[in-house]
N, C-alpha and C. Protein backbone atom coordinates (compact mmCIF):
# COMPACT_ATOMS: atom_id res chain seq x y z
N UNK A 1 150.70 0.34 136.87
CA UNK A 1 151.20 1.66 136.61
C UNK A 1 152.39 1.57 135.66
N UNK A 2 152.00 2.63 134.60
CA UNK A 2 153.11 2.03 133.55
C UNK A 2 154.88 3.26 134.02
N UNK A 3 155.72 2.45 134.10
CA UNK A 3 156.73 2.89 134.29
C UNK A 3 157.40 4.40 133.50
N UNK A 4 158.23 5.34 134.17
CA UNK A 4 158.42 6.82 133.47
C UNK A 4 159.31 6.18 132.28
N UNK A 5 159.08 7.13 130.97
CA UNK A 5 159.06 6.72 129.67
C UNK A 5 158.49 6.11 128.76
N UNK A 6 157.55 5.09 129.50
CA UNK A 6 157.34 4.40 128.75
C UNK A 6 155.85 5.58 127.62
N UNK A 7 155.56 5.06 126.26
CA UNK A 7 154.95 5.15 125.45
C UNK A 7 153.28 4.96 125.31
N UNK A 8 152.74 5.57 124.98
CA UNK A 8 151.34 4.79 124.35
C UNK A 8 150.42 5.42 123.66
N UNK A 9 149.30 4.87 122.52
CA UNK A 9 149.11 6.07 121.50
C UNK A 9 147.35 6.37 122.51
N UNK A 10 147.66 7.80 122.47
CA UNK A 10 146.73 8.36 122.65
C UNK A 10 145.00 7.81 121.75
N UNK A 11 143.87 8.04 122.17
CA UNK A 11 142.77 7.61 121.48
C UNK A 11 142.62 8.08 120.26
N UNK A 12 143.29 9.65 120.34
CA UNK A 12 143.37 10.18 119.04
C UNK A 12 144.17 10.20 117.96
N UNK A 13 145.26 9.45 118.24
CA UNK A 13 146.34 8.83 117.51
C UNK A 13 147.60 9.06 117.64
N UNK A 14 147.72 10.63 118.53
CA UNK A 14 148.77 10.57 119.14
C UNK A 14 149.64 9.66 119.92
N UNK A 15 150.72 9.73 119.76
CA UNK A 15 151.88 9.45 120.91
C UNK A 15 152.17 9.74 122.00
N UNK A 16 151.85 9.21 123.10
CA UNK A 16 152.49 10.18 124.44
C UNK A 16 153.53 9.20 125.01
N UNK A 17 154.13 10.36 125.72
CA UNK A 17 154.98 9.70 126.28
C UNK A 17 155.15 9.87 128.47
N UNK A 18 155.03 9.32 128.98
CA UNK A 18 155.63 9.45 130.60
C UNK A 18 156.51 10.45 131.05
N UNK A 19 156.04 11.00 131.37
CA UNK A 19 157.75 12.14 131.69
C UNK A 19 157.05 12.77 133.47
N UNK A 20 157.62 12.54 134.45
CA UNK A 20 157.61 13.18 135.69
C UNK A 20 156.15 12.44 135.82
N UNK A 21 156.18 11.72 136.16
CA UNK A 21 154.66 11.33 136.16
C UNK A 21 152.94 11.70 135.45
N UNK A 22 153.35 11.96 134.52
CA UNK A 22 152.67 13.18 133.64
C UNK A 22 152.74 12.29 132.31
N UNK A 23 151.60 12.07 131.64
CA UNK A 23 151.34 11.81 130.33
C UNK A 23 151.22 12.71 128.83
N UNK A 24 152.72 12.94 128.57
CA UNK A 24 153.11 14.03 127.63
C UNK A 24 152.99 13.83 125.63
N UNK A 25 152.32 14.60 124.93
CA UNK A 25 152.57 14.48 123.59
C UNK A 25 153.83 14.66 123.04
N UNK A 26 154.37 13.35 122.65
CA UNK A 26 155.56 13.50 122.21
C UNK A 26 155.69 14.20 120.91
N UNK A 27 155.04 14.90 120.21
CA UNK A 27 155.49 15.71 118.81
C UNK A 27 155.51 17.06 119.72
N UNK A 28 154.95 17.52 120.99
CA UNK A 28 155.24 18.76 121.32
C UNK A 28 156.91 18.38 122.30
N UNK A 29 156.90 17.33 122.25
CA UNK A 29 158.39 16.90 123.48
C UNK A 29 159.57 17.31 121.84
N UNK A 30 159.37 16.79 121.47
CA UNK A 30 160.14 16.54 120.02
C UNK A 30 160.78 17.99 119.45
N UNK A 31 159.28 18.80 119.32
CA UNK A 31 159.39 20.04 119.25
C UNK A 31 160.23 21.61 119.83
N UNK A 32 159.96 21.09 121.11
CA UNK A 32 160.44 21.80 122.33
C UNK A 32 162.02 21.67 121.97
N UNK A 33 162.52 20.51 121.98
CA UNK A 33 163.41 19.79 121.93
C UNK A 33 164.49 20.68 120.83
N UNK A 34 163.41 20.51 120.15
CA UNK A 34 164.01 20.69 118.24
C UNK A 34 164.52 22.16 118.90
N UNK A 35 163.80 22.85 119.31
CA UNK A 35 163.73 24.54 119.17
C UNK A 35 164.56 25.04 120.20
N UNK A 36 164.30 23.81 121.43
CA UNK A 36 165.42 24.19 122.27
C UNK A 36 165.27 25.36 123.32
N UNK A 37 163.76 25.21 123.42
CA UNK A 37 163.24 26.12 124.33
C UNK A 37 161.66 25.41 124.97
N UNK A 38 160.96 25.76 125.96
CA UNK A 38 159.58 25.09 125.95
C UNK A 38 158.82 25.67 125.08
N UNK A 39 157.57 24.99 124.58
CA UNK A 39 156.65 25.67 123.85
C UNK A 39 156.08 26.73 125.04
N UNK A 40 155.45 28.26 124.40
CA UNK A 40 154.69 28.52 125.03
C UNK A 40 153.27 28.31 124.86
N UNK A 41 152.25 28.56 126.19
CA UNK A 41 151.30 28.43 125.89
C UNK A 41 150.41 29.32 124.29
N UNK A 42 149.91 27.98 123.89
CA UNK A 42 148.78 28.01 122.67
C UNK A 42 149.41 27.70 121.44
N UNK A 43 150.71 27.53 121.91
CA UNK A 43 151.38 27.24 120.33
C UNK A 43 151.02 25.88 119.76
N UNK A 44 151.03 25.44 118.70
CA UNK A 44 150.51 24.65 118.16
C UNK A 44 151.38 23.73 117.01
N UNK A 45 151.37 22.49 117.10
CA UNK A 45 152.68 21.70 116.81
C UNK A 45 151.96 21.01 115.38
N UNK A 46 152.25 20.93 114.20
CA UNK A 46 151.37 20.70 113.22
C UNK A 46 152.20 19.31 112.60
N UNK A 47 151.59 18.47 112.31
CA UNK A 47 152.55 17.53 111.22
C UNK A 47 152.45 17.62 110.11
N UNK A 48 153.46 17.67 109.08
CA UNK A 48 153.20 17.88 107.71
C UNK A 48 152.23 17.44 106.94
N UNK A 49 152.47 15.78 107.15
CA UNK A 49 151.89 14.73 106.57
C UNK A 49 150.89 14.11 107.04
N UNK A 50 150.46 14.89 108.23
CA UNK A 50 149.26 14.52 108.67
C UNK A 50 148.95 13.22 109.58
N UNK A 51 150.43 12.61 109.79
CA UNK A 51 150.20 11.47 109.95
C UNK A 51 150.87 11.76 111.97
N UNK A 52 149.97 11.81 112.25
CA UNK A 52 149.65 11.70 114.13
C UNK A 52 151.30 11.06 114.92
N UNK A 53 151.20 9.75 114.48
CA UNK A 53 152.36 9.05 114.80
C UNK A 53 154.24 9.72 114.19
N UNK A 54 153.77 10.18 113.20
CA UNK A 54 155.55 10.70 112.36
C UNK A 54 155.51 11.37 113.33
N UNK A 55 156.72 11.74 114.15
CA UNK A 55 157.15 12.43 115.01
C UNK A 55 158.58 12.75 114.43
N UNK A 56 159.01 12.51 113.57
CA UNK A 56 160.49 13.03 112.97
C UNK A 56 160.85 14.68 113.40
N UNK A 57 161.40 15.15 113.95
CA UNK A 57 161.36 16.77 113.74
C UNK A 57 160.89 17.58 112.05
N UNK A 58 161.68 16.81 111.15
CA UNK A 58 161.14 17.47 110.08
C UNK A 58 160.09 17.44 109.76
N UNK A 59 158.73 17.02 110.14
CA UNK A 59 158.12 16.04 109.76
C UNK A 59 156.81 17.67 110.64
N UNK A 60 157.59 17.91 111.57
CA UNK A 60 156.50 18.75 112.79
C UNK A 60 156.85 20.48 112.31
N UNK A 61 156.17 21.46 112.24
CA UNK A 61 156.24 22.60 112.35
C UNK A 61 155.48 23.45 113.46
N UNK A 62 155.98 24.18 114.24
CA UNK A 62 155.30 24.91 115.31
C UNK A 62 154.47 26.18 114.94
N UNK A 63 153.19 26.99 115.13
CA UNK A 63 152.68 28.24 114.81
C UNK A 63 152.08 28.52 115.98
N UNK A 64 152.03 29.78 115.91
CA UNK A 64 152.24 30.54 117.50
C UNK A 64 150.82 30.33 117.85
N UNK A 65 149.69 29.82 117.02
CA UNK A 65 148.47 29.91 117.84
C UNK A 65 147.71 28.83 116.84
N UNK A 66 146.46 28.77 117.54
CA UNK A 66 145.57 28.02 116.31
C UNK A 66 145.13 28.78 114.96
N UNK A 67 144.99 29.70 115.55
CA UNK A 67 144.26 31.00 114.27
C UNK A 67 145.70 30.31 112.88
N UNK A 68 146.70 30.95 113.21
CA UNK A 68 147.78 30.52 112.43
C UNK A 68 147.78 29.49 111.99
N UNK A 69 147.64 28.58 112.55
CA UNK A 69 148.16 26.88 112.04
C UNK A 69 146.77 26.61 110.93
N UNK A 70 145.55 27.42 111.38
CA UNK A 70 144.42 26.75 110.21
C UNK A 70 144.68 28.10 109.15
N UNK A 71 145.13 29.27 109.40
CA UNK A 71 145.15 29.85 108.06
C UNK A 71 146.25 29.64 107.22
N UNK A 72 147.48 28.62 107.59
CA UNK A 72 148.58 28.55 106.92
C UNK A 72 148.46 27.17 106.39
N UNK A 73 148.16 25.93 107.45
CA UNK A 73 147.74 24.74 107.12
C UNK A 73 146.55 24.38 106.16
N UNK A 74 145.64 24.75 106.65
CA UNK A 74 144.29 24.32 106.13
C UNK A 74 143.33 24.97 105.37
N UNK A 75 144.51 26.09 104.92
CA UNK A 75 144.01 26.83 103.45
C UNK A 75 144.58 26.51 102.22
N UNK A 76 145.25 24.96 102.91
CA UNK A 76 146.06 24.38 101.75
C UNK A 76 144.82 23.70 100.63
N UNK A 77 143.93 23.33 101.73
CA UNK A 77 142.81 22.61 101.49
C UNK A 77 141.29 23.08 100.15
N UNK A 78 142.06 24.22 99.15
CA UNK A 78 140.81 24.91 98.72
C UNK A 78 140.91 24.31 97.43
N UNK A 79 140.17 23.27 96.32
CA UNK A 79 140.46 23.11 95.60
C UNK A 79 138.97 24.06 94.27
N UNK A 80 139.11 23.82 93.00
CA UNK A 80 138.39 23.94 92.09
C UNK A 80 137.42 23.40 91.92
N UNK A 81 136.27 23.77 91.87
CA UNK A 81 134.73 22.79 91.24
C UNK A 81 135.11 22.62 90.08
N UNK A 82 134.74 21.30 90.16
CA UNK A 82 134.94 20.73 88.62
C UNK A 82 133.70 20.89 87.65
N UNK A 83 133.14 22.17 88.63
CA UNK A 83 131.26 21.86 87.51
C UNK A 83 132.16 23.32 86.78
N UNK A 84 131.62 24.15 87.98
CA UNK A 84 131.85 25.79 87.64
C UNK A 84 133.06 26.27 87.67
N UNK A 85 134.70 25.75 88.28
CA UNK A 85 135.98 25.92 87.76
C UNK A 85 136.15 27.32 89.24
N UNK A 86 135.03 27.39 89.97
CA UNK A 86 135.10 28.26 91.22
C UNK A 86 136.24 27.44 92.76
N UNK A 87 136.52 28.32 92.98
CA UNK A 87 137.88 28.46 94.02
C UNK A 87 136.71 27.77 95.75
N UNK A 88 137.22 26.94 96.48
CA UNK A 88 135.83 26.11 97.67
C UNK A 88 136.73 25.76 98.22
N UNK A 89 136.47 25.67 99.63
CA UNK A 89 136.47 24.83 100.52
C UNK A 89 136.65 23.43 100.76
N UNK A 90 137.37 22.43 100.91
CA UNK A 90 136.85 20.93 100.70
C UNK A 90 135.58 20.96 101.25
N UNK A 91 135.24 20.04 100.13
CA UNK A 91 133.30 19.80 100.16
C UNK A 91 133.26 18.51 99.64
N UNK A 92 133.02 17.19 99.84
CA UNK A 92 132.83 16.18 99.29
C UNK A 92 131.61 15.56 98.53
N UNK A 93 130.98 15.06 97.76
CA UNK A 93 129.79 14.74 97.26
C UNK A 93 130.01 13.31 96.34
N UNK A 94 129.64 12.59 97.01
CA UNK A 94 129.42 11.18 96.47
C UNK A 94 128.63 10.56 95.08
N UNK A 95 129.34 10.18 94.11
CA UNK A 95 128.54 9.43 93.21
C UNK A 95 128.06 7.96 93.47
N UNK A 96 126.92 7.81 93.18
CA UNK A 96 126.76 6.61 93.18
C UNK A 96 126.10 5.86 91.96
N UNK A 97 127.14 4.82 91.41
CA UNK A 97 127.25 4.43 90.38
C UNK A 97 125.82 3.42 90.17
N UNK A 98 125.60 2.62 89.15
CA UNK A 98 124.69 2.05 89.30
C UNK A 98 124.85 0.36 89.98
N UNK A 99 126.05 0.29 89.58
CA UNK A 99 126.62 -1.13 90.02
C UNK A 99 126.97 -0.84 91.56
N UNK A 100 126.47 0.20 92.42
CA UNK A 100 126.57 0.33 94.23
C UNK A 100 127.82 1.04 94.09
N UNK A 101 129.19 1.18 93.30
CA UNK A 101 130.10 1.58 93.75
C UNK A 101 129.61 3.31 94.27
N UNK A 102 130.57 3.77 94.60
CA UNK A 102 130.16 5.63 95.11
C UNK A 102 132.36 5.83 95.11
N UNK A 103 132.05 6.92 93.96
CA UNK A 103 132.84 7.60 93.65
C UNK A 103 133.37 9.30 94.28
N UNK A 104 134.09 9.49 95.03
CA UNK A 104 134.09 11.02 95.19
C UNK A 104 134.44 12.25 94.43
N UNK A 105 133.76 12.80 94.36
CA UNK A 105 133.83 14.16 92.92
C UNK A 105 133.80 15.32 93.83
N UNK A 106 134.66 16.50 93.70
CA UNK A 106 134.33 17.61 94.23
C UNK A 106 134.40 18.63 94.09
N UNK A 107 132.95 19.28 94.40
CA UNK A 107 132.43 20.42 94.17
C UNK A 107 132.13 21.75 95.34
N UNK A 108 131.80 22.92 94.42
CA UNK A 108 131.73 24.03 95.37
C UNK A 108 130.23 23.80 96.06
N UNK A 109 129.38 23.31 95.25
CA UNK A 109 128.00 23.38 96.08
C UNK A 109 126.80 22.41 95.82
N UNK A 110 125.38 22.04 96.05
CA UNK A 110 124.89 20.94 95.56
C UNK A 110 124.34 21.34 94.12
N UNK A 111 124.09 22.66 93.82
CA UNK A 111 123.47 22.59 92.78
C UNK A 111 124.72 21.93 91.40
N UNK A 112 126.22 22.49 91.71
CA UNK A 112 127.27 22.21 91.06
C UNK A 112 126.86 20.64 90.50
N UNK A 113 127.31 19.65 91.68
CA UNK A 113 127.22 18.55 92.01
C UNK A 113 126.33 18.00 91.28
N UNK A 114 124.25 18.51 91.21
CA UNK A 114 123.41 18.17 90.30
C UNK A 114 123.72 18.00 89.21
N UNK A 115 123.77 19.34 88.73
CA UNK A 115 124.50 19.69 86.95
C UNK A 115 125.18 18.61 86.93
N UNK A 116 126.30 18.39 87.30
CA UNK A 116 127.56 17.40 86.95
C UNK A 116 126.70 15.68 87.37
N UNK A 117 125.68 15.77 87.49
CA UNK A 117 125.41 14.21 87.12
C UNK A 117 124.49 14.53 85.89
N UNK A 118 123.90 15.57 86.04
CA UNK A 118 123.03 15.65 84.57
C UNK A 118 123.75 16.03 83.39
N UNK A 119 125.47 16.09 83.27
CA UNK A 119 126.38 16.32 82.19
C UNK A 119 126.11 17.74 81.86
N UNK A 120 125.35 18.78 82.11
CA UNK A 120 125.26 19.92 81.84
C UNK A 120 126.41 21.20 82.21
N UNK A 121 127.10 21.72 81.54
CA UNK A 121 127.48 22.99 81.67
C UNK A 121 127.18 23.65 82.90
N UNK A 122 127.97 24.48 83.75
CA UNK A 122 127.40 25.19 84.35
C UNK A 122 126.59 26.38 84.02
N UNK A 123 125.45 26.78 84.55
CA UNK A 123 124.46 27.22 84.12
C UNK A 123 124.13 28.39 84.91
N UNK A 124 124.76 28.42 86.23
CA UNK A 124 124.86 29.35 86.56
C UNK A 124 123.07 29.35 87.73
N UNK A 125 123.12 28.37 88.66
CA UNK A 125 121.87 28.24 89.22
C UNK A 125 122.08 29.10 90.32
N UNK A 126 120.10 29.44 90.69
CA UNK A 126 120.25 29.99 91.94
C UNK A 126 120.93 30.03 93.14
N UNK A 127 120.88 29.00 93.66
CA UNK A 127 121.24 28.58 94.84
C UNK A 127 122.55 28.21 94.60
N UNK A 128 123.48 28.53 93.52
CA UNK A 128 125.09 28.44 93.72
C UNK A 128 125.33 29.75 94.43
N UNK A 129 126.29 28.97 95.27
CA UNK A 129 126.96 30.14 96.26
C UNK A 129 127.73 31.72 96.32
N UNK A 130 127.64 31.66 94.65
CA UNK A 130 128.18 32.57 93.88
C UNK A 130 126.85 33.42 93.68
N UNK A 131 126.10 32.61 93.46
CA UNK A 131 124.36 33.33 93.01
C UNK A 131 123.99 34.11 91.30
N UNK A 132 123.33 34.06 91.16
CA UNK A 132 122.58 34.21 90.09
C UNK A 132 123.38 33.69 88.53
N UNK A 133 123.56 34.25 87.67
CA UNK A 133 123.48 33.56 86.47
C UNK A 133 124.94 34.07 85.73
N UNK A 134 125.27 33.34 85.36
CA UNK A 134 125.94 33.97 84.36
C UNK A 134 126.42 32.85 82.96
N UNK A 135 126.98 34.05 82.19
CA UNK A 135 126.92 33.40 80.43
C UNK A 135 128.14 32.62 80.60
C-alpha cells in the first residue's frame, strides 16, 4: 500500500497523487489550489501544451464544462486544405512515397487528397464536402 502523498502516473498519462486515502489528479489538485476554491462538479482542467504530466499552474486552464473546453480548445484545431484552400476539421491522409516512406498532408476530404496526388487543381468534385463544382 503506497503511502499518503505519494505519486504515480495514471495509464492515461496523468499524475495522481494520494490524498486521504483517495487517488487524486494532480492538475485538478494544482488547480483548485491555484483558484483557491474546490473545483465544482464538471469543470474541466485543460493543459495548454497538451502535455498530461506539465502540471505548472500556468501551464493548466479551468472551463466550466466539457461543451466549453472543446469549443474553446479544440477549435484551435481547424486548419486549411491544401487542395481546395477550404476551412476542416483535423483530418489526416497519408502519402506514401515510393521508397515506403508515408508523409502526412492535410486535407478537407478524400476526393481533395486524390486530386493532390494527381497534381490537379481543385476541380471542384462531387463528393467534396462542399459539393458540386465550382470555377
Amino acid at each position: 500500500m503506497m503511502p499518503e502523498g505519494a505519486t504515480r502516473i495514471h495509464s492515461s498519462g496523468y499524475i495522481q497523487r494520494k490524498l486521504n486515502g483517495r487517488w487524486e489528479y494532480e492538475h485538478r489538485l494544482i488547480a483548485s489550489r491555484t483558484l483557491g476554491r474546490p473545483l465544482m462538479p464538471g469543470e474541466v482542467v485543460h493543459h495548454r501544451n497538451r502535455n498530461r504530466a506539465d502540471n505548472r499552474p500556468e501551464n493548466l486552464v479551468v472551463h466550466e464544462n466539457n461543451a466549453v473546453h472543446h469549443a474553446t480548445e479544440h477549435a484551435a484545431r481547424r486548419l486549411i486544405c491544401e487542395q481546395c484552400r477550404e476551412s476542416f476539421r483535423t483530418k489526416t491522409y497519408f502519402i506514401k512515397l515510393k521508397n515506403g516512406k508515408r508523409y502526412p498532408r492535410r486535407f478537407c476530404s478524400r476526393p481533395c487528397f486524390v486530386e493532390s496526388l494527381r497534381g490537379k487543381p481543385f476541380s471542384g468534385t462531387p463528393g467534396h464536402p462542399k459539393g458540386g463544382y465550382r470555377a
